[in-house]
PDB file of N, CA and C in Angstrom:
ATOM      1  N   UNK A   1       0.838  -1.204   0.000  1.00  0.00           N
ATOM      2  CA  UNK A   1       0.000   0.000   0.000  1.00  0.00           C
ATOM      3  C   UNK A   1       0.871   1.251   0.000  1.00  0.00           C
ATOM      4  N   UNK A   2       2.123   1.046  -0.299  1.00  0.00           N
ATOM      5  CA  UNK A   2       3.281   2.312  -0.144  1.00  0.00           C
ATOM      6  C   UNK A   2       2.377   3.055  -1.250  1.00  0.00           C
ATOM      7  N   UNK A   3       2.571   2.539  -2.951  1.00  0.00           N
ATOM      8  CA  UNK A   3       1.746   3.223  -3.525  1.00  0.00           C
ATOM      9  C   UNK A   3       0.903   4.053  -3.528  1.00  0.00           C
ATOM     10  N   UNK A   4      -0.293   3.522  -2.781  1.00  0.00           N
ATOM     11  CA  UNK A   4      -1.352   4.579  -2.496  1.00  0.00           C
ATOM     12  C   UNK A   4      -1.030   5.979  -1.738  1.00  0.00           C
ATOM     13  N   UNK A   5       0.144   5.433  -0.795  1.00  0.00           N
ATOM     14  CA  UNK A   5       0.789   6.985  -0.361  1.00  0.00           C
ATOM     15  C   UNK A   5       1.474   7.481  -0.972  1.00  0.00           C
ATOM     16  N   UNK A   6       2.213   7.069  -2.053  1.00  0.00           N
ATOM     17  CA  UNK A   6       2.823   7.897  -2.779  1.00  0.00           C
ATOM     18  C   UNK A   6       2.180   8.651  -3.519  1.00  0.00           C
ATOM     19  N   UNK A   7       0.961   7.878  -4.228  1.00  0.00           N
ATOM     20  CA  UNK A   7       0.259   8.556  -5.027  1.00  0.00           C
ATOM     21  C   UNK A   7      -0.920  10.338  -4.510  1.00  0.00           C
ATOM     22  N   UNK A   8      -1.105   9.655  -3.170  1.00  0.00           N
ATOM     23  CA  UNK A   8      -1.489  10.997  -2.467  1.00  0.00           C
ATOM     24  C   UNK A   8      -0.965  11.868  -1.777  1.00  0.00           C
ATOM     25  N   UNK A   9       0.284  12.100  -2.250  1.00  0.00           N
ATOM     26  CA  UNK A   9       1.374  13.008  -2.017  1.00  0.00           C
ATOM     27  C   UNK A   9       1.644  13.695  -3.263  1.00  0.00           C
ATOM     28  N   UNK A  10       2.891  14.750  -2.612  1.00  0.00           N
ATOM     29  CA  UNK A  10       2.784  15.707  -3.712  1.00  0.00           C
ATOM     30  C   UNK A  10       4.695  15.548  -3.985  1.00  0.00           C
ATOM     31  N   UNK A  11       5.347  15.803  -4.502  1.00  0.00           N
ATOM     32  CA  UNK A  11       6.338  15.722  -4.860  1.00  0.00           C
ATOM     33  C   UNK A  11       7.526  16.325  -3.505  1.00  0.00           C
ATOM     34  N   UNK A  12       7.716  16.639  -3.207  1.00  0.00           N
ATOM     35  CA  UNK A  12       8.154  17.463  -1.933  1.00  0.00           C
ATOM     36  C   UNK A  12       7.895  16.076  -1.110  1.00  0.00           C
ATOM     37  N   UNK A  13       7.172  15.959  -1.110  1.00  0.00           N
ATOM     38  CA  UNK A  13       6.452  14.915   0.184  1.00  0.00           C
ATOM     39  C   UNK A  13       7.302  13.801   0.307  1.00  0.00           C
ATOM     40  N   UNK A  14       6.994  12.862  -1.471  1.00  0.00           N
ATOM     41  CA  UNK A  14       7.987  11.622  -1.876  1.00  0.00           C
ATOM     42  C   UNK A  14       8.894  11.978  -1.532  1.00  0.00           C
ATOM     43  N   UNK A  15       9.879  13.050  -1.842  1.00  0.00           N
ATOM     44  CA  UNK A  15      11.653  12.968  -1.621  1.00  0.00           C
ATOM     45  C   UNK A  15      11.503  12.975   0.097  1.00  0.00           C
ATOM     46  N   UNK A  16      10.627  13.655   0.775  1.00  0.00           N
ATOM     47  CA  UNK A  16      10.676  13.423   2.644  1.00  0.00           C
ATOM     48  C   UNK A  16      10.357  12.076   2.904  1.00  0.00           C
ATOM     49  N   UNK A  17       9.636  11.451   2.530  1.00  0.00           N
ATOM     50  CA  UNK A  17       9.068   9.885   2.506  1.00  0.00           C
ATOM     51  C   UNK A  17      10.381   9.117   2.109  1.00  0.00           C
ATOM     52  N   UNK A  18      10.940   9.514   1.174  1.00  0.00           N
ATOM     53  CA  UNK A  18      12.135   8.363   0.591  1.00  0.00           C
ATOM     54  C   UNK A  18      12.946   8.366   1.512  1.00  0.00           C
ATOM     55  N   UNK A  19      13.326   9.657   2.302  1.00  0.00           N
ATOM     56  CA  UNK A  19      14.355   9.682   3.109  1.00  0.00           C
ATOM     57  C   UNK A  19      14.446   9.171   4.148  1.00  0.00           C
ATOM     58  N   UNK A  20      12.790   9.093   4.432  1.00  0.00           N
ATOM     59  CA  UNK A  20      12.326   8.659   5.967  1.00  0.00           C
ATOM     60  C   UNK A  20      12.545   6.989   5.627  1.00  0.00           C
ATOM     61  N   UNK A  21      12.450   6.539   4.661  1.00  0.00           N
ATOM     62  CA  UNK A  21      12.367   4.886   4.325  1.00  0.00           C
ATOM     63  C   UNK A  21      13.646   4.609   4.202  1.00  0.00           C
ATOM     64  N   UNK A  22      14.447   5.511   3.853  1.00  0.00           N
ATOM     65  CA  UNK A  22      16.003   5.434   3.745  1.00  0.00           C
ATOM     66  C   UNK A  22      16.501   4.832   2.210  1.00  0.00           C
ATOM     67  N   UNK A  23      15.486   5.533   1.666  1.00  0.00           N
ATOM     68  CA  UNK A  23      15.892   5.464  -0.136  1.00  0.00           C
ATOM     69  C   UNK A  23      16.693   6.781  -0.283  1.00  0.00           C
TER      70      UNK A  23
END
């Protein structure tokens, strides 16, 4: 279900999310 959060995010968001997942 990562997807679905990615998808309801906004770009800004993903690169804070990736970082937090440690991508």
């Amino acid at each position: 279900k990562v997807t679905e959060i990615y998808e309801g995010t906004s770009e800004i968001q993903r690169i804070v999310i990736g970082r937090s997942l440690g991508k």
